[in-house]
C-alpha atoms as a PDB file:
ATOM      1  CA  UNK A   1       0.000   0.000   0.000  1.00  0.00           C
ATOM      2  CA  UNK A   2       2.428   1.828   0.805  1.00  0.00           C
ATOM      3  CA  UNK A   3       4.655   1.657  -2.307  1.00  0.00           C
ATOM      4  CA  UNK A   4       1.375   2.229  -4.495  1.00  0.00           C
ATOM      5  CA  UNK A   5       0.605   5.648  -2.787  1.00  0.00           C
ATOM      6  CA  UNK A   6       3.983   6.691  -3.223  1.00  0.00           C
ATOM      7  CA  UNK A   7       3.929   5.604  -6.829  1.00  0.00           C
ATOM      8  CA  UNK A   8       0.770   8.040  -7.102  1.00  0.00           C
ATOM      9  CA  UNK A   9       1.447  11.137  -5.092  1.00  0.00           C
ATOM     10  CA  UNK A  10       3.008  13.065  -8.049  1.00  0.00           C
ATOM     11  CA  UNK A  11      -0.501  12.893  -9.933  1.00  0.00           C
ATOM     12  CA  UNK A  12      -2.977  13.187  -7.177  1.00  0.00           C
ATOM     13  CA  UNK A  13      -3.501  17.032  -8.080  1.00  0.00           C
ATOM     14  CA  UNK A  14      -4.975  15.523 -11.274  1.00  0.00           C
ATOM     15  CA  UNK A  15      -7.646  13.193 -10.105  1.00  0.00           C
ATOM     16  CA  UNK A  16      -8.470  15.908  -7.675  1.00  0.00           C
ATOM     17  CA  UNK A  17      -9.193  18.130  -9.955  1.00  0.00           C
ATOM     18  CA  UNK A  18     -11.373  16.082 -11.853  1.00  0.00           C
ATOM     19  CA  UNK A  19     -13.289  15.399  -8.891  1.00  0.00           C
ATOM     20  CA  UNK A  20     -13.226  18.568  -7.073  1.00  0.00           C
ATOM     21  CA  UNK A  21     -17.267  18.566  -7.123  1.00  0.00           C
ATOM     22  CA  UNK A  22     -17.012  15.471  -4.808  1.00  0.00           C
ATOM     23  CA  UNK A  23     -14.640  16.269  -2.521  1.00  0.00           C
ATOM     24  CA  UNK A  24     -16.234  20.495  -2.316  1.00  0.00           C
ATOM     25  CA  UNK A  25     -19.488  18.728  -1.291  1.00  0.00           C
ATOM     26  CA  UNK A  26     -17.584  16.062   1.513  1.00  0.00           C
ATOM     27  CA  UNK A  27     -15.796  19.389   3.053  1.00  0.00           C
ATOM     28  CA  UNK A  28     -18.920  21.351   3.620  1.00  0.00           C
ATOM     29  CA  UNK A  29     -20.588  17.985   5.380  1.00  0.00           C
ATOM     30  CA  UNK A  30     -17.603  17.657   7.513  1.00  0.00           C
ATOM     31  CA  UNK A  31     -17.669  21.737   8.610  1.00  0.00           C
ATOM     32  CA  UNK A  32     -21.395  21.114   9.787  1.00  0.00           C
ATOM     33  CA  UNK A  33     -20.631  17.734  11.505  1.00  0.00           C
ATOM     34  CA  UNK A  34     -17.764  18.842  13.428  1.00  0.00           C
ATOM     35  CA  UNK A  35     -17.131  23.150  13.040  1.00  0.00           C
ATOM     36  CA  UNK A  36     -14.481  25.303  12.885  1.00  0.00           C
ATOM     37  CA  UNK A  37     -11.742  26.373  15.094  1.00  0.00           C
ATOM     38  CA  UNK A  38     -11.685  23.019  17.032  1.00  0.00           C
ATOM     39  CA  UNK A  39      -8.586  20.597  16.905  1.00  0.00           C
ATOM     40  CA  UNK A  40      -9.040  17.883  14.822  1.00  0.00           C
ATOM     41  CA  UNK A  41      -6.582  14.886  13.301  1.00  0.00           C
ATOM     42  CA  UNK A  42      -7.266  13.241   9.899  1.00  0.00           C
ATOM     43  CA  UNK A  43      -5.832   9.727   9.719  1.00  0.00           C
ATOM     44  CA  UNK A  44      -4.909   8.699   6.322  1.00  0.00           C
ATOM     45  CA  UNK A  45      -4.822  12.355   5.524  1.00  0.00           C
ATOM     46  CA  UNK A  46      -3.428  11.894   2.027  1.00  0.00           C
ATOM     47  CA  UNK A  47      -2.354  15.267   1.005  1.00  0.00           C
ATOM     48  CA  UNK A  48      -4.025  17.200   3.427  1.00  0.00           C
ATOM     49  CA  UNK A  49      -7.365  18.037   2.026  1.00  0.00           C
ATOM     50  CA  UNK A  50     -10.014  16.463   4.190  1.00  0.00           C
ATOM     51  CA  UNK A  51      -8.017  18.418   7.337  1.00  0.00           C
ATOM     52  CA  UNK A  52      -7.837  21.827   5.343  1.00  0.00           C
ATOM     53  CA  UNK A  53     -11.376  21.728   4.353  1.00  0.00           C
ATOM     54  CA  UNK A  54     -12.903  21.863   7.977  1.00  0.00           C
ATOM     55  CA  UNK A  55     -10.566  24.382   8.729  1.00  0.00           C
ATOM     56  CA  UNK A  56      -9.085  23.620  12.089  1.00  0.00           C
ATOM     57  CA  UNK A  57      -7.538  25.283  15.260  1.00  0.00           C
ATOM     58  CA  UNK A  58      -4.819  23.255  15.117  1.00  0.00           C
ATOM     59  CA  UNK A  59      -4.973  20.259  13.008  1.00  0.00           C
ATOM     60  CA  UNK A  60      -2.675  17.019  12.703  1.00  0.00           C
ATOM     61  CA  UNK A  61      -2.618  14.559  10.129  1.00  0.00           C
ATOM     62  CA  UNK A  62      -1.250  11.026   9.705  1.00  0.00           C
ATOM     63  CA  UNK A  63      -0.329   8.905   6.421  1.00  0.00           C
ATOM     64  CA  UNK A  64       1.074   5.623   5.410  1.00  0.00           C
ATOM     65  CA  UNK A  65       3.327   7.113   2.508  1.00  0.00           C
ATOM     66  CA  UNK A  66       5.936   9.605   3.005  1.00  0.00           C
ATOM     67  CA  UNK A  67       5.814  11.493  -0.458  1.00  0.00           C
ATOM     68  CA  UNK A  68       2.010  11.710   0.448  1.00  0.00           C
ATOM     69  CA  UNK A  69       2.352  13.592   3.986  1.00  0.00           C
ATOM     70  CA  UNK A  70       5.724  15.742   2.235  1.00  0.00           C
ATOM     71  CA  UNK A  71       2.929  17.188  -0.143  1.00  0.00           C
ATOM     72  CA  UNK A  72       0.107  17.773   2.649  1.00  0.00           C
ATOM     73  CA  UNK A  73       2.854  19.915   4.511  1.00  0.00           C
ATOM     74  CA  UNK A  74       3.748  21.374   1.331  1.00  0.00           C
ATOM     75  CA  UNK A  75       0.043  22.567   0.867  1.00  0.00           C
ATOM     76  CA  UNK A  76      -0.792  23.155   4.299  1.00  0.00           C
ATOM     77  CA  UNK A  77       1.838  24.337   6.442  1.00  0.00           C
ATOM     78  CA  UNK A  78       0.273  25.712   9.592  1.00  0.00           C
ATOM     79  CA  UNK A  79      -0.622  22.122  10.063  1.00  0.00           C
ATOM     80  CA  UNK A  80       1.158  19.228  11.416  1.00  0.00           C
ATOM     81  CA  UNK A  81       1.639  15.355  10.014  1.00  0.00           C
ATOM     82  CA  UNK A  82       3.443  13.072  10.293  1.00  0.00           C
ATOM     83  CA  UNK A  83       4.103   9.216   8.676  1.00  0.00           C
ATOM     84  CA  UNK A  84       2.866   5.960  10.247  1.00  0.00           C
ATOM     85  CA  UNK A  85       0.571   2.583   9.934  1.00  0.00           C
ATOM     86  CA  UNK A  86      -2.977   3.620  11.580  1.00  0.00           C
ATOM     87  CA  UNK A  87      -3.244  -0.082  12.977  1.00  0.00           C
ATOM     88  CA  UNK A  88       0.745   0.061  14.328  1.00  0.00           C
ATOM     89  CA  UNK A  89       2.680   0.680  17.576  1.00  0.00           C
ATOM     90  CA  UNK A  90       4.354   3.582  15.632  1.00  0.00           C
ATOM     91  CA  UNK A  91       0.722   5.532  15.268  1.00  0.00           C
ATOM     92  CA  UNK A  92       1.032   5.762  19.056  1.00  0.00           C
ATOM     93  CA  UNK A  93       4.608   7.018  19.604  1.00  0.00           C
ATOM     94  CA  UNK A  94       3.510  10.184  17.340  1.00  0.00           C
ATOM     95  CA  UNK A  95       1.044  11.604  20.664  1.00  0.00           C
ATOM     96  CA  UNK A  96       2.400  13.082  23.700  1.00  0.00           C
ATOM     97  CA  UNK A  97       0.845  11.240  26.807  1.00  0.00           C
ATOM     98  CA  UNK A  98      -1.976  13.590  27.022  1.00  0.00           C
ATOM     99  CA  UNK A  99      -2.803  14.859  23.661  1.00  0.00           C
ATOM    100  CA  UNK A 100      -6.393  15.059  23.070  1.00  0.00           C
ATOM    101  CA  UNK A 101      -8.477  16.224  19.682  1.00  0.00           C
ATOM    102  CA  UNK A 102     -11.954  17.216  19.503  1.00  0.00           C
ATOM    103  CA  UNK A 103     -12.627  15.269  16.187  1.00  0.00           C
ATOM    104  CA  UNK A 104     -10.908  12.393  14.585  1.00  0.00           C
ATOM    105  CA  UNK A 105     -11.684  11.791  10.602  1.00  0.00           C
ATOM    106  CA  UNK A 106     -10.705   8.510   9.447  1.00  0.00           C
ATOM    107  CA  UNK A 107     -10.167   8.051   5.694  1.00  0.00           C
ATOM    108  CA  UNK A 108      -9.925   5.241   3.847  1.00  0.00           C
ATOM    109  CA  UNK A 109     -10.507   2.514   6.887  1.00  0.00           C
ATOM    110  CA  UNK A 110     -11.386   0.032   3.857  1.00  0.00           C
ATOM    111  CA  UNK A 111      -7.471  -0.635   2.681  1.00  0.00           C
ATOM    112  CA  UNK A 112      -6.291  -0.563   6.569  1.00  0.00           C
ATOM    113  CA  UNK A 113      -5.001  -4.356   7.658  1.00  0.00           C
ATOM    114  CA  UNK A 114      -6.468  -4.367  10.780  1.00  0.00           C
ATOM    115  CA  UNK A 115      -9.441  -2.022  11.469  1.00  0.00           C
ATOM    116  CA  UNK A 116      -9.820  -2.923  14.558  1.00  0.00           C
ATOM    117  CA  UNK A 117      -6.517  -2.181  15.731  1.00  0.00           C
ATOM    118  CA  UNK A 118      -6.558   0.986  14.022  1.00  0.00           C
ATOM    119  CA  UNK A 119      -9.785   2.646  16.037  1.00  0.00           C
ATOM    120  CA  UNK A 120      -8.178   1.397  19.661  1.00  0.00           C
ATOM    121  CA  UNK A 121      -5.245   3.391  18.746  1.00  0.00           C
ATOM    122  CA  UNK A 122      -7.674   5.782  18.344  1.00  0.00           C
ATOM    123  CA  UNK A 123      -8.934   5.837  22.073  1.00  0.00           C
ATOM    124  CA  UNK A 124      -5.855   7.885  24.014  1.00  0.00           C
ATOM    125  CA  UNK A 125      -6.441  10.459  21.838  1.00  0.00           C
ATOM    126  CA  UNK A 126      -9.975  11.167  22.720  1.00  0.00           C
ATOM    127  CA  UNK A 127     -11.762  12.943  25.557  1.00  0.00           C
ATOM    128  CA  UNK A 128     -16.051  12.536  26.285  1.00  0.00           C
ATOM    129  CA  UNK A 129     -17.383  15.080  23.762  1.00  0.00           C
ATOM    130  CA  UNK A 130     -14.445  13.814  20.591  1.00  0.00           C
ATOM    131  CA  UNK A 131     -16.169  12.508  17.555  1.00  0.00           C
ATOM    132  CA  UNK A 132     -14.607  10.306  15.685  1.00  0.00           C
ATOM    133  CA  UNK A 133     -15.847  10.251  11.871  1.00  0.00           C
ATOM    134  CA  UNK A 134     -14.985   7.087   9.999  1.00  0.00           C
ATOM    135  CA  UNK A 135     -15.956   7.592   6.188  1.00  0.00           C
ATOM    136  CA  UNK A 136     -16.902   4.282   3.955  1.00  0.00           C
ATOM    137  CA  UNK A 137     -17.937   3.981   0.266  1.00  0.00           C
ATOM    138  CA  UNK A 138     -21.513   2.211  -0.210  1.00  0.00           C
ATOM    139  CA  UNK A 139     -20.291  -1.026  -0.932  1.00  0.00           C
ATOM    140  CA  UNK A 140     -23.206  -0.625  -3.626  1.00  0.00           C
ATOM    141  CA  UNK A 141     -21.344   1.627  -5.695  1.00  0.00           C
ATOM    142  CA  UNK A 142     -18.120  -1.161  -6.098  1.00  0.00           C
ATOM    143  CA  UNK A 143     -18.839  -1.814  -9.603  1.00  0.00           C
ATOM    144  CA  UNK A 144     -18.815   2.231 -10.259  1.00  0.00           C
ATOM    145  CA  UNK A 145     -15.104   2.601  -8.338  1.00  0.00           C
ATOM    146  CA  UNK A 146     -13.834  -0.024 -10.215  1.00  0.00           C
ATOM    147  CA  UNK A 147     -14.766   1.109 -13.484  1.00  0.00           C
ATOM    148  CA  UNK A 148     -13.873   4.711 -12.518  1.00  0.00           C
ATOM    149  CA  UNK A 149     -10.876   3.604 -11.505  1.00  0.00           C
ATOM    150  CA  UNK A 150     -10.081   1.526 -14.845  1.00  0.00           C
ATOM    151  CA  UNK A 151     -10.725   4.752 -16.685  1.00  0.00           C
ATOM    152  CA  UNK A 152      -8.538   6.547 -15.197  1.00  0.00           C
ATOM    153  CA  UNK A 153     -11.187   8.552 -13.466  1.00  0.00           C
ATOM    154  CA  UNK A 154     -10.525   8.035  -9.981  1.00  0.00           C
ATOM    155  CA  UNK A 155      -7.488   7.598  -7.828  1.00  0.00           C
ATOM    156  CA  UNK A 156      -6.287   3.975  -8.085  1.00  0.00           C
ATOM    157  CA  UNK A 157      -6.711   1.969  -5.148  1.00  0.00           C
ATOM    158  CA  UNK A 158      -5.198  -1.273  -3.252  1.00  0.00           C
ATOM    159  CA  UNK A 159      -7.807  -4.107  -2.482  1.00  0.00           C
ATOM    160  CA  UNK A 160     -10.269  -2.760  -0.477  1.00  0.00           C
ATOM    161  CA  UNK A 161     -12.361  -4.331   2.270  1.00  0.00           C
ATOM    162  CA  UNK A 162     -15.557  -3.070   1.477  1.00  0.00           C
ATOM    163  CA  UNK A 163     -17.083  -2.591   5.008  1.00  0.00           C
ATOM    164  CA  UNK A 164     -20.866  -1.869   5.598  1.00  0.00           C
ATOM    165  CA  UNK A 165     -21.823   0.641   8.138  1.00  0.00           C
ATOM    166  CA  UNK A 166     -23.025  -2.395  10.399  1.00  0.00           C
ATOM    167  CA  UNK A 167     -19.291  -3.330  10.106  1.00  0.00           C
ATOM    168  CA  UNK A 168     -17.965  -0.458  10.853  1.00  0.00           C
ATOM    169  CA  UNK A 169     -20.556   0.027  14.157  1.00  0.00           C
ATOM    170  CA  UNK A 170     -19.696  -3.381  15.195  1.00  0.00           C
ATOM    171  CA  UNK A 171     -15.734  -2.434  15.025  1.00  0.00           C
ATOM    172  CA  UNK A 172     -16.388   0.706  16.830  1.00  0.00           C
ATOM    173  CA  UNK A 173     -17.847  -0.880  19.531  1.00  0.00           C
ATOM    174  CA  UNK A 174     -15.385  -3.918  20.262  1.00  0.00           C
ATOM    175  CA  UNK A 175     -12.780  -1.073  20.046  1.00  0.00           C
ATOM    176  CA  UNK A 176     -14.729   0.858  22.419  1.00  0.00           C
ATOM    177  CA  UNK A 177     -16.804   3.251  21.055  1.00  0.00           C
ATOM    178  CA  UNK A 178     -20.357   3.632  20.637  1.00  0.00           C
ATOM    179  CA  UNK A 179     -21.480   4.843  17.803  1.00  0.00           C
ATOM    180  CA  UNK A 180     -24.254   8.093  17.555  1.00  0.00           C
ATOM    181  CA  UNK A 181     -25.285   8.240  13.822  1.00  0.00           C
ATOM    182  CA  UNK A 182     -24.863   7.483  10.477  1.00  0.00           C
ATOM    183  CA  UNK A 183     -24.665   9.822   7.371  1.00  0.00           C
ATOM    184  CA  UNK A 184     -25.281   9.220   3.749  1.00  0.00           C
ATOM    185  CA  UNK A 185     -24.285  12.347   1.149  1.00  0.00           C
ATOM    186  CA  UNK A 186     -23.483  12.060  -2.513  1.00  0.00           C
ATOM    187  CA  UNK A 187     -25.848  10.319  -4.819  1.00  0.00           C
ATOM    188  CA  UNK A 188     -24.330  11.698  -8.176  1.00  0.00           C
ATOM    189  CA  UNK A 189     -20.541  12.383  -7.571  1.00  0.00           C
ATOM    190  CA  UNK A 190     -19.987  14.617 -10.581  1.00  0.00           C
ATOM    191  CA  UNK A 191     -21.368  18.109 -10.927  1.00  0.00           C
ATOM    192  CA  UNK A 192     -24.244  18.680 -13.392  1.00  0.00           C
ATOM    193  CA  UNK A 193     -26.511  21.857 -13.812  1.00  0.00           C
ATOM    194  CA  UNK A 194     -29.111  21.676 -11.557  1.00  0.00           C
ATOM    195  CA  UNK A 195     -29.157  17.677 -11.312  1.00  0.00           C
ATOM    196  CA  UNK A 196     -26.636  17.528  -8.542  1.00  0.00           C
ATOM    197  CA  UNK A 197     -27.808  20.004  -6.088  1.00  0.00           C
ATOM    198  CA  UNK A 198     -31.584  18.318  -6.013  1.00  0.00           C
ATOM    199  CA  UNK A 199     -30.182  15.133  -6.095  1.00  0.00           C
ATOM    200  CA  UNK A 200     -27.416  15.590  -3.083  1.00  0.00           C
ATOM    201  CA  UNK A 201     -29.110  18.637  -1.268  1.00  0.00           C
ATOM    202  CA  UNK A 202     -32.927  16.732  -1.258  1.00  0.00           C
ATOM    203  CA  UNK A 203     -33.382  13.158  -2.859  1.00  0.00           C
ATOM    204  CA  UNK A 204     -30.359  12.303  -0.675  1.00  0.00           C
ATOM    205  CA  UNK A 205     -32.425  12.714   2.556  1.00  0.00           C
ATOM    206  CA  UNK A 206     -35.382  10.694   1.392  1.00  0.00           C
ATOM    207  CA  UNK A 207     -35.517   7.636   3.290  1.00  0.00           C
ATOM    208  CA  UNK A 208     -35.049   5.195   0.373  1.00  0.00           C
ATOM    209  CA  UNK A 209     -33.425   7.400  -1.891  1.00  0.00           C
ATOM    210  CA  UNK A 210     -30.053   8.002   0.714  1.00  0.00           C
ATOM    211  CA  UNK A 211     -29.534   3.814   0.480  1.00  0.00           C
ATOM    212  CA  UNK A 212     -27.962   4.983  -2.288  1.00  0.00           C
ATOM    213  CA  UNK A 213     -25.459   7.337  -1.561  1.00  0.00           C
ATOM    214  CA  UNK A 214     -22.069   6.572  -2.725  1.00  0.00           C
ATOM    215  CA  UNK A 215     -19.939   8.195   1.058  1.00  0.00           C
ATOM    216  CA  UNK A 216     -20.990   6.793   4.436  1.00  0.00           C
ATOM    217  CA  UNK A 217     -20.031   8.620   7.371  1.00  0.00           C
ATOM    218  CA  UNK A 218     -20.432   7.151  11.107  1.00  0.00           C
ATOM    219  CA  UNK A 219     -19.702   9.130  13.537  1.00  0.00           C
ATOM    220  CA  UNK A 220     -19.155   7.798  17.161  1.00  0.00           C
ATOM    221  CA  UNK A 221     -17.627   8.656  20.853  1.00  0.00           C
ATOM    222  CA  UNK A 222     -15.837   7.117  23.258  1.00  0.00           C
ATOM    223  CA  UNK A 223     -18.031   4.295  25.309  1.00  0.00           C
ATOM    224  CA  UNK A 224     -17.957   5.195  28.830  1.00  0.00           C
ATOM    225  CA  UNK A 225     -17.739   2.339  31.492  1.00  0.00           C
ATOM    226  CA  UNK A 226     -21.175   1.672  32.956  1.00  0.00           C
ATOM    227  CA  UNK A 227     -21.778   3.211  36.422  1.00  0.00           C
ATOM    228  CA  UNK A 228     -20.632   1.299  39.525  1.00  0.00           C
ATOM    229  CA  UNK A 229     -23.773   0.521  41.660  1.00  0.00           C
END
């Protein structure tokens, strides 16, 4: 995974642009889900954007490839990152003792080895009110990725695990979080007059209609231990 990402970085600005639509719309959910001026880490920032576009306090961000996080501090120096494995000892070692963050996002949890792992690593880092945002594809919209991808239209990707949002509750809570709601934005990725703002601003709320949303977001908090009696 690693090497592929670095293989990439050079033409991310490219696919980015392409999809700029997508990724416009996914910022201004992520400002009303978790606001501005807060501290916030993004792990598997990439190149910085998902951090940038909620416009943090003070923000951190962690990636698997070097040439990935070199670019993100390129593009967003007041920032921090750093490289490491989300589901490794060496995630951990990159927090002081008491370092806290009022929102974690978590990109690309499909492509991490062990999930699992990844989200307890998450727990030191969090206090009562943190929110920890874990973004999924609809597993529904595989075939469209793929074929994206094999047209050059979308960033190429490693094997993914395509996790469901009941998969990704159930891995919250054996890592020890219990998860609030989930979100569904995006039903038509690509911008078109008119079309894409009734489809993503109103048909994505309907209750059948947001099924089919292509992002996923759950958003959870640490579980607190039950009361003694």
């Amino acid at each position: 995974r690693r090497r592929s990402l670095a293989a990439l970085a050079g033409r991310l600005g490219t696919w980015l642009t392409r999809n700029r639509y997508s990724y416009a719309s996914l910022g201004r959910f992520r400002r009303v889900l978790v606001g501005p001026r807060k501290k916030g880490l993004s792990v598997r920032c990439g190149t910085g954007l998902h951090l940038a576009a909620v416009s943090p306090k003070q923000g951190k961000g962690v990636d698997l490839c070097a040439e990935l996080v070199e670019i993100a501090r390129q593009k967003n120096p007041s920032f921090e990152f750093a490289v490491a494995f989300p589901d490794k000892e060496e995630f951990q070692e990159l927090f002081e003792p008491d370092e806290k963050f009022d929102y974690i996002l978590f990109n690309n949890i499909g492509d991490t080895v062990d999930a699992l792992q990844a989200l307890r690593n998450l727990r030191p880092l969090c206090l009562r009110h943190t929110r920890v945002l874990v973004e999924i594809y609809n597993h529904l919209w595989e075939p469209v990725v793929t074929f994206a991808e094999s047209r050059g239209m979308k960033v190429p990707t490693t094997e993914q695990n395509w996790l469901s949002t009941a998969d990704v509750r159930n891995l919250m809570k054996l890592a020890g979080f219990e998860a609030l709601e989930t979100h569904r934005i995006v039903i038509l990725p690509k911008y078109v007059p008119l079309v894409s703002g009734f489809l993503n601003r109103f048909c994505a709320r309907l209750p059948l209609l947001k099924q089919l949303c292509m992002t996923q977001v759950v958003v959870g908090r640490l579980l607190q231990p039950p009361v003694p009696k």
